[in-house]
Protein backbone atom coordinates (compact mmCIF):
# COMPACT_ATOMS: atom_id res chain seq x y z
CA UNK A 1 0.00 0.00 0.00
CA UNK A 2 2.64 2.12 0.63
CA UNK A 3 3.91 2.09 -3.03
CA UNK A 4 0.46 3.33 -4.15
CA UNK A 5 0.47 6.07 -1.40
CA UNK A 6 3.84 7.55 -3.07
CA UNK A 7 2.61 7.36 -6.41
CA UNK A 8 0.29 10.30 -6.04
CA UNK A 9 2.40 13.20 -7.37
CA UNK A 10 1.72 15.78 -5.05
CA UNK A 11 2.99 15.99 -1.47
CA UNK A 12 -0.83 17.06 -0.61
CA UNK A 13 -2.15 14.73 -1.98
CA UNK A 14 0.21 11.76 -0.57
CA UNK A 15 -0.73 13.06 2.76
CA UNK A 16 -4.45 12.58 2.39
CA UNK A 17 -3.66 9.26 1.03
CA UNK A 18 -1.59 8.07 3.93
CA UNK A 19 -4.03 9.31 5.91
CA UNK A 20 -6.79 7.54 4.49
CA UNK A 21 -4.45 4.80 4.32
CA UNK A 22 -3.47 4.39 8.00
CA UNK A 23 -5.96 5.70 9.88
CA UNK A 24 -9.06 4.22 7.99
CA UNK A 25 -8.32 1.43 5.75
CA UNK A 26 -6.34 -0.12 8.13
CA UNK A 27 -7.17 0.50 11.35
CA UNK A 28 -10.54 -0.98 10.48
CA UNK A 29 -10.17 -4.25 9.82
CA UNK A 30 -7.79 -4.46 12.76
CA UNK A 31 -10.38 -3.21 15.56
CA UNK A 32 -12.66 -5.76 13.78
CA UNK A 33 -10.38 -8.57 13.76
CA UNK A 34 -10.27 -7.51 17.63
CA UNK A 35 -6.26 -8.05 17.45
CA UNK A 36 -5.81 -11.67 14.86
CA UNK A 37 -3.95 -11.10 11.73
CA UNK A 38 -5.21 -9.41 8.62
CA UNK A 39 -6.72 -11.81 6.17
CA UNK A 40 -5.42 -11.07 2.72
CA UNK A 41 -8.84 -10.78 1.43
CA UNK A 42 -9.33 -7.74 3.56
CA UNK A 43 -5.38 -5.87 2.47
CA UNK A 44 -6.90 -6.69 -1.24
CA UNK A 45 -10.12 -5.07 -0.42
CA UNK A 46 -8.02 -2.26 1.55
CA UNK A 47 -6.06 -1.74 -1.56
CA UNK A 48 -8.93 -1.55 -4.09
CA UNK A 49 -10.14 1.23 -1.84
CA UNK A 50 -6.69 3.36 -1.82
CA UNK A 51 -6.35 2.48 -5.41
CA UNK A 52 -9.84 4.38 -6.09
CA UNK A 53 -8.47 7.31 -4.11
CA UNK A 54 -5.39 7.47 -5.98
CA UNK A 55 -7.39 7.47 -9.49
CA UNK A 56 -9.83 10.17 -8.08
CA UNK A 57 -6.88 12.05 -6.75
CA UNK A 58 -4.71 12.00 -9.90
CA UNK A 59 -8.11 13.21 -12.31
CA UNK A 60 -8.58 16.06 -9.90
CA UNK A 61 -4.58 16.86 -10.89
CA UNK A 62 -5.48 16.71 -14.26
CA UNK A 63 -8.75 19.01 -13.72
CA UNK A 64 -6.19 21.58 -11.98
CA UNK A 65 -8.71 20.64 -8.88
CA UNK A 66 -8.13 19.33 -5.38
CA UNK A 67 -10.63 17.40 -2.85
CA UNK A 68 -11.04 20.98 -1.02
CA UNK A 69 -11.86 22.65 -4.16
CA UNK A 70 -13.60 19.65 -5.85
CA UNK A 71 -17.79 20.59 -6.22
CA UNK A 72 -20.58 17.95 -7.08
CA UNK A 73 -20.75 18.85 -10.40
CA UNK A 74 -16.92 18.00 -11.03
CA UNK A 75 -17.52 14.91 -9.35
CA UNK A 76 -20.34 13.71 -11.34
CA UNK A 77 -18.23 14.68 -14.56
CA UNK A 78 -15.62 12.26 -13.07
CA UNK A 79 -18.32 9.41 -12.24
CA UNK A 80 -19.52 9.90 -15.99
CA UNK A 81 -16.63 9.94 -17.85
CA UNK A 82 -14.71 7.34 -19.57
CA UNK A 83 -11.44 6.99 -17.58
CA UNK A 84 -13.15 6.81 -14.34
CA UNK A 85 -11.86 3.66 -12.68
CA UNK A 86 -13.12 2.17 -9.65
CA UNK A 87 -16.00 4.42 -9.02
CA UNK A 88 -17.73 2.33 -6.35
CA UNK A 89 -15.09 2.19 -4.31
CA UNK A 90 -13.91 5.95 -4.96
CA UNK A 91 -17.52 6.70 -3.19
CA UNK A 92 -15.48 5.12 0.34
CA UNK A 93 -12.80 7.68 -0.34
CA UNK A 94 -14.62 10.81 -0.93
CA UNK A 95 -17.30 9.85 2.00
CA UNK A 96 -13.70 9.58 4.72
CA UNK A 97 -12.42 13.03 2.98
CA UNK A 98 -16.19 14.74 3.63
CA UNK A 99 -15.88 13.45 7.46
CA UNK A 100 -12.40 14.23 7.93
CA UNK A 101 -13.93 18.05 6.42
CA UNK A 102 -10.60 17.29 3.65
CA UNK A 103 -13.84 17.81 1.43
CA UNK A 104 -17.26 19.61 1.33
CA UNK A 105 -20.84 19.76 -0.18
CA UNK A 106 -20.39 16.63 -1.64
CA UNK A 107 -22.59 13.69 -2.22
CA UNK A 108 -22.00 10.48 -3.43
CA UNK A 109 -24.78 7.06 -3.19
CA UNK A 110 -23.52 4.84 -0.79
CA UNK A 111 -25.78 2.06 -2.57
CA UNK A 112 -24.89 1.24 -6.51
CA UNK A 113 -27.77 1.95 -8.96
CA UNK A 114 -27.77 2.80 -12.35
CA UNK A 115 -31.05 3.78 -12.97
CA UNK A 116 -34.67 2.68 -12.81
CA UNK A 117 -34.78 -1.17 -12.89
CA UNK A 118 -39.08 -1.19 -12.77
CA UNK A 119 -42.44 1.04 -13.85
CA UNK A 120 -42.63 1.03 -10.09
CA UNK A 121 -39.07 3.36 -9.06
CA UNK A 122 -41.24 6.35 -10.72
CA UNK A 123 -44.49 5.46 -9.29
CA UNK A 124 -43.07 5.53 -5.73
CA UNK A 125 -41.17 8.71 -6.31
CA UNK A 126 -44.60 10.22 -7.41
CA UNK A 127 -45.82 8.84 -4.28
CA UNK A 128 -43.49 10.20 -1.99
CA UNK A 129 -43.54 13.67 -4.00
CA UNK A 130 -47.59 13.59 -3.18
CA UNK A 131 -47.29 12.81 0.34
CA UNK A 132 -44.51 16.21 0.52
CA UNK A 133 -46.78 18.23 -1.48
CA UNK A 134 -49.85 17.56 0.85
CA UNK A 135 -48.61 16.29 4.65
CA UNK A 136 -48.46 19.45 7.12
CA UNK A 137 -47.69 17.22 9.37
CA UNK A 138 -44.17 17.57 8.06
CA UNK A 139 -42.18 20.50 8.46
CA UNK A 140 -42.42 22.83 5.77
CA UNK A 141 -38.24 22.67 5.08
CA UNK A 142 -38.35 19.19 4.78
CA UNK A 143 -41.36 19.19 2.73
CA UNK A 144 -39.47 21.63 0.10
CA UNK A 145 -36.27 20.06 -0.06
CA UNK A 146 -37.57 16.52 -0.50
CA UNK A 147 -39.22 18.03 -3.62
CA UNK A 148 -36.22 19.85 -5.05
CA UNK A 149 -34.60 16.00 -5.45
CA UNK A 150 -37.71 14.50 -6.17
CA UNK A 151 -38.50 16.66 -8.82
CA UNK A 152 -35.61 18.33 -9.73
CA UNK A 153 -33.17 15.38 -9.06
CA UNK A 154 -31.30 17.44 -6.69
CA UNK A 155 -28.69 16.34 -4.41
CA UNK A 156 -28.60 16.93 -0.90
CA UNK A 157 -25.06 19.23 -1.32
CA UNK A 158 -26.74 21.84 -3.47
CA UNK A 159 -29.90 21.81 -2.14
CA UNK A 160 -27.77 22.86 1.32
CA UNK A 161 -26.19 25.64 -0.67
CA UNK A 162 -29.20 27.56 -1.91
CA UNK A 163 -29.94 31.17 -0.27
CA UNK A 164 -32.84 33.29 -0.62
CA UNK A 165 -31.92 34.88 -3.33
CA UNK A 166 -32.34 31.91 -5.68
CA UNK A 167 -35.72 31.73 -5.17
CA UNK A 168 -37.76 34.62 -6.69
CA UNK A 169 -41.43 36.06 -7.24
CA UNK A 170 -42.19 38.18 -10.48
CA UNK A 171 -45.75 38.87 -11.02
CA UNK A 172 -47.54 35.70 -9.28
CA UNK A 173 -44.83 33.74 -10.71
CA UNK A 174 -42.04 31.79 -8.54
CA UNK A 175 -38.84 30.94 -10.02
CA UNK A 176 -35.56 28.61 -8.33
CA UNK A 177 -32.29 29.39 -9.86
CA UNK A 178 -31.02 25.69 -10.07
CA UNK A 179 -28.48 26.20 -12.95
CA UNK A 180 -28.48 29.21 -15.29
CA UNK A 181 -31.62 29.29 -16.53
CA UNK A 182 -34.70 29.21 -13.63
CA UNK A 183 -37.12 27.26 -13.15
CA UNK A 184 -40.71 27.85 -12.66
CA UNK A 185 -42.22 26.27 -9.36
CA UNK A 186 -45.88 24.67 -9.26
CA UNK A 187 -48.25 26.26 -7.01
CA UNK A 188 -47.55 24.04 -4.05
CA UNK A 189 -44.03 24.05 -4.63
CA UNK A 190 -43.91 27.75 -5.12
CA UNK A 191 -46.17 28.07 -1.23
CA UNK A 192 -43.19 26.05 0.25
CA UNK A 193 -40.54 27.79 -1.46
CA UNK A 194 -41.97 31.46 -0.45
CA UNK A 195 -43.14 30.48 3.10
CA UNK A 196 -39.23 29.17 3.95
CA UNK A 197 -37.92 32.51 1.94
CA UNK A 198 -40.42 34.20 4.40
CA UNK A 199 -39.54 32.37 7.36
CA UNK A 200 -35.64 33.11 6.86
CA UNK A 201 -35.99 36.73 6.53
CA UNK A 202 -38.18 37.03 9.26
CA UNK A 203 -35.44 35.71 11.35
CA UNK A 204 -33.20 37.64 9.89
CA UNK A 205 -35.17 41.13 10.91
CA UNK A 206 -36.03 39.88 14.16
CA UNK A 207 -31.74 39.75 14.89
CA UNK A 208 -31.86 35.71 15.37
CA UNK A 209 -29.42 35.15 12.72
CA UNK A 210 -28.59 37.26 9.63
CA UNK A 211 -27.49 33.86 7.55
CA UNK A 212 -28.71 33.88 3.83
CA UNK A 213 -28.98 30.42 3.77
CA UNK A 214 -32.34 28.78 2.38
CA UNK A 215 -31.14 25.92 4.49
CA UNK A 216 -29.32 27.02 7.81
CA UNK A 217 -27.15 24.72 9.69
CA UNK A 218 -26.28 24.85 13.45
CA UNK A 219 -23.33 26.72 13.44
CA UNK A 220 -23.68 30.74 12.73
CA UNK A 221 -23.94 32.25 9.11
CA UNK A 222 -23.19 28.41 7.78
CA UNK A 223 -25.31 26.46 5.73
CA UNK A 224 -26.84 22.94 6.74
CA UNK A 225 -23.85 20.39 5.99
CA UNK A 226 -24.92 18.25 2.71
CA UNK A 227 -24.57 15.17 5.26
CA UNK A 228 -27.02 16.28 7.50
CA UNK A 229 -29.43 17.48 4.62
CA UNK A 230 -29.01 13.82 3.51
CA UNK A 231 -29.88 12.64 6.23
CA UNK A 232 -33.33 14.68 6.65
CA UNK A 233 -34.21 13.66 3.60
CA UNK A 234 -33.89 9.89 4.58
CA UNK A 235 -35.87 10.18 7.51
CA UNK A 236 -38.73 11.15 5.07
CA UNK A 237 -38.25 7.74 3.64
CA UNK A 238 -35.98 8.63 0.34
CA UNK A 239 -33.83 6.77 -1.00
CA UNK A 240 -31.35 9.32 -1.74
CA UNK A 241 -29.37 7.76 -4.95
CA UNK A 242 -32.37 5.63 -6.30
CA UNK A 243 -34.91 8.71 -6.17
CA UNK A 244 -32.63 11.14 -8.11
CA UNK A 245 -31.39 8.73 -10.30
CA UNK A 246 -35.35 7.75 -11.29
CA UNK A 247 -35.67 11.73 -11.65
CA UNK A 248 -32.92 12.47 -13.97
CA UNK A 249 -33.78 9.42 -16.05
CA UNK A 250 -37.48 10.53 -16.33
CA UNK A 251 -36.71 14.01 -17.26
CA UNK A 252 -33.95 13.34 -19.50
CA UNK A 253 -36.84 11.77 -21.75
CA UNK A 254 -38.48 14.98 -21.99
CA UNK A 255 -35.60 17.59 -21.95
CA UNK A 256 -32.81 17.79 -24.35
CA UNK A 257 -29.44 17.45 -22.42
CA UNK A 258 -28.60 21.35 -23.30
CA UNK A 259 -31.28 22.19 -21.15
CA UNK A 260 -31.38 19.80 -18.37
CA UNK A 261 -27.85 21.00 -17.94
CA UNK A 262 -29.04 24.31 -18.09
CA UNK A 263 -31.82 24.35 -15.59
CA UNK A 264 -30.82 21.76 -13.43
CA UNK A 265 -27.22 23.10 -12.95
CA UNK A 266 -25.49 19.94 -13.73
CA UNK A 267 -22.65 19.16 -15.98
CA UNK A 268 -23.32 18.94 -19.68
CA UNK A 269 -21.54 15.38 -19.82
CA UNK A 270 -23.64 14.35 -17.24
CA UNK A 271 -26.76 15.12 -18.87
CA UNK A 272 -25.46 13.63 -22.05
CA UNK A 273 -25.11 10.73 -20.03
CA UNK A 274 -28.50 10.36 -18.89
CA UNK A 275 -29.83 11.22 -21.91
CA UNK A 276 -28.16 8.34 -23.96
CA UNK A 277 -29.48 5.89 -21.32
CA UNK A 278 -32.87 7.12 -21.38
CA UNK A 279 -33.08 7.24 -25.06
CA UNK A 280 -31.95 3.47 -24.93
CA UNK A 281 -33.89 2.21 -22.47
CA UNK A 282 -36.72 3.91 -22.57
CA UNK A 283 -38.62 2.28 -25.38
CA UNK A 284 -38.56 -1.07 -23.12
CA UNK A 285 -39.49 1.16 -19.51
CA UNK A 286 -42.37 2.59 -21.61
CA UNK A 287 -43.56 -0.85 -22.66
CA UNK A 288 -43.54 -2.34 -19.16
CA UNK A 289 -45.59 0.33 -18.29
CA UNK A 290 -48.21 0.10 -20.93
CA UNK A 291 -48.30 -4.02 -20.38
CA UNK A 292 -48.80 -3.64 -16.81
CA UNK A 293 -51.35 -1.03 -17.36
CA UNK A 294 -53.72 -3.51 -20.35
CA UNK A 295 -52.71 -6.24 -17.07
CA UNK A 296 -54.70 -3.96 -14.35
């Protein structure tokens, strides 16, 4: 392992590795093994994982990027793109670096999936998106960013780093500023969007806090951390990587990839991406559906 530790070409970036290396990778199994020997088959595993952090480490180089300058849309570029090596396992990596705070605002699935596998992925995303629209049992923050990844396949990282001003009102009509071009909110979306808005300046007048954020975390004038906005959102019952994944797949059927990129704020290869495997599988999706739906 050390040999792949030194192989990184910049000092920085050897000491994250060895880091990562000693202090997670190893020390792991050990406390597990509750003092016996390592087992080969977990220093393979254990190298698999530094190897991903090495590949994600040297793209970055080539990107003139680091981890602590690294945003989700660079990392989705990575995830997408043809020399990415490893991904799975890179997730392991970048989830140490965002807890060691090496990293921030990122998100990556801790579960592999590669898009909807049934008719039924959308149907229980348009379930969960009904019972957010309509439960005031729920708190109204919750409510609102459940829908911005439900419907706008959002990830918990940027939906952490919106302020106030991205949401705006222009004659009756509400508008989020998700990518370059905004987006126009549906009534009930748009009465969640405005009453947080409302509720944050409020608090801001009133002295509490003067943060911008749409999203406040605990600590002053900082946003809520992408982690803990993830895990909100799964106490609602989301599956973080499966529900965004069904929603970027669904809209890339209706969008051309220009403008998902555009509106959605995500990386043009990315879109391209999603497009491609919509446009390949979606003549076989749409089929299950209409078979299950002559079935009923």
């Amino acid at each position: 392992m050390k040999n792949l530790v030194t192989s990184h070409a910049t000092a920085e970036g050897r000491k994250i590795l060895h880091r990562y290396a000693t202090w997670h990778l190893l020390r792991r199994p050990r406390r597990r093994s509750r003092g016996k020997e390592t087992t080969y088959y977990q220093l393979q595993v254990a190298r698999q994982h530094l190897r991903a952090g090495v590949y994600l480490l040297d793209w970055l180089e080539g990107q003139n990027l680091t981890l602590a300058t690294c945003r989700q849309a660079d990392l989705e570029r990575w995830m997408t793109s043809e020399d990415a090596r490893l991904r799975q396992e890179a997730g392991n990596f970048v989830r140490w670096a965002l807890a060691q705070q090496i990293a921030r605002d990122l998100s990556f699935p801790a579960e592999r999936w590669n898009g909807p596998s049934q008719p039924m992925d959308d149907e229980a995303r348009w379930d969960t998106a009904r019972r957010l629209l309509h439960d005031d049992t729920l708190k109204p923050e919750d409510r609102l960013a459940g829908l911005l990844l439900l419907l706008y396949a959002q990830w918990p990282a940027a939906i952490s780093r919106l302020t106030v001003d991205h949401i705006e009102e222009t004659y009756g009509t509400v508008r989020i500023h998700l990518g370059a071009v905004p987006v126009e909110l549906p009534a009930l979306v748009a009465e969640l969007a405005l009453q947080q808005v409302a509720a944050r300046r409020s608090h801001a007048v009133l002295g509490r806090t003067d943060s911008p954020w749409l999203f406040p975390g605990g600590q002053p004038g900082r946003p809520i951390s992408a982690w803990a906005m993830g895990e909100r959102l799964r106490k609602l019952g989301i599956r973080l990587a499966q529900a965004r994944s069904t929603a970027l797949f669904q809209l890339a059927t209706e969008l051309p990839a220009a403008v998902l990129a555009r509106t959605l704020g995500i990386d043009i290869t990315v879109a391209v991406k999603w497009q491609r495997a919509a446009a390949g599988d979606w003549a076989a999706y749409a089929a299950e559906i209409s078979r299950q739906k002559k079935d009923s």
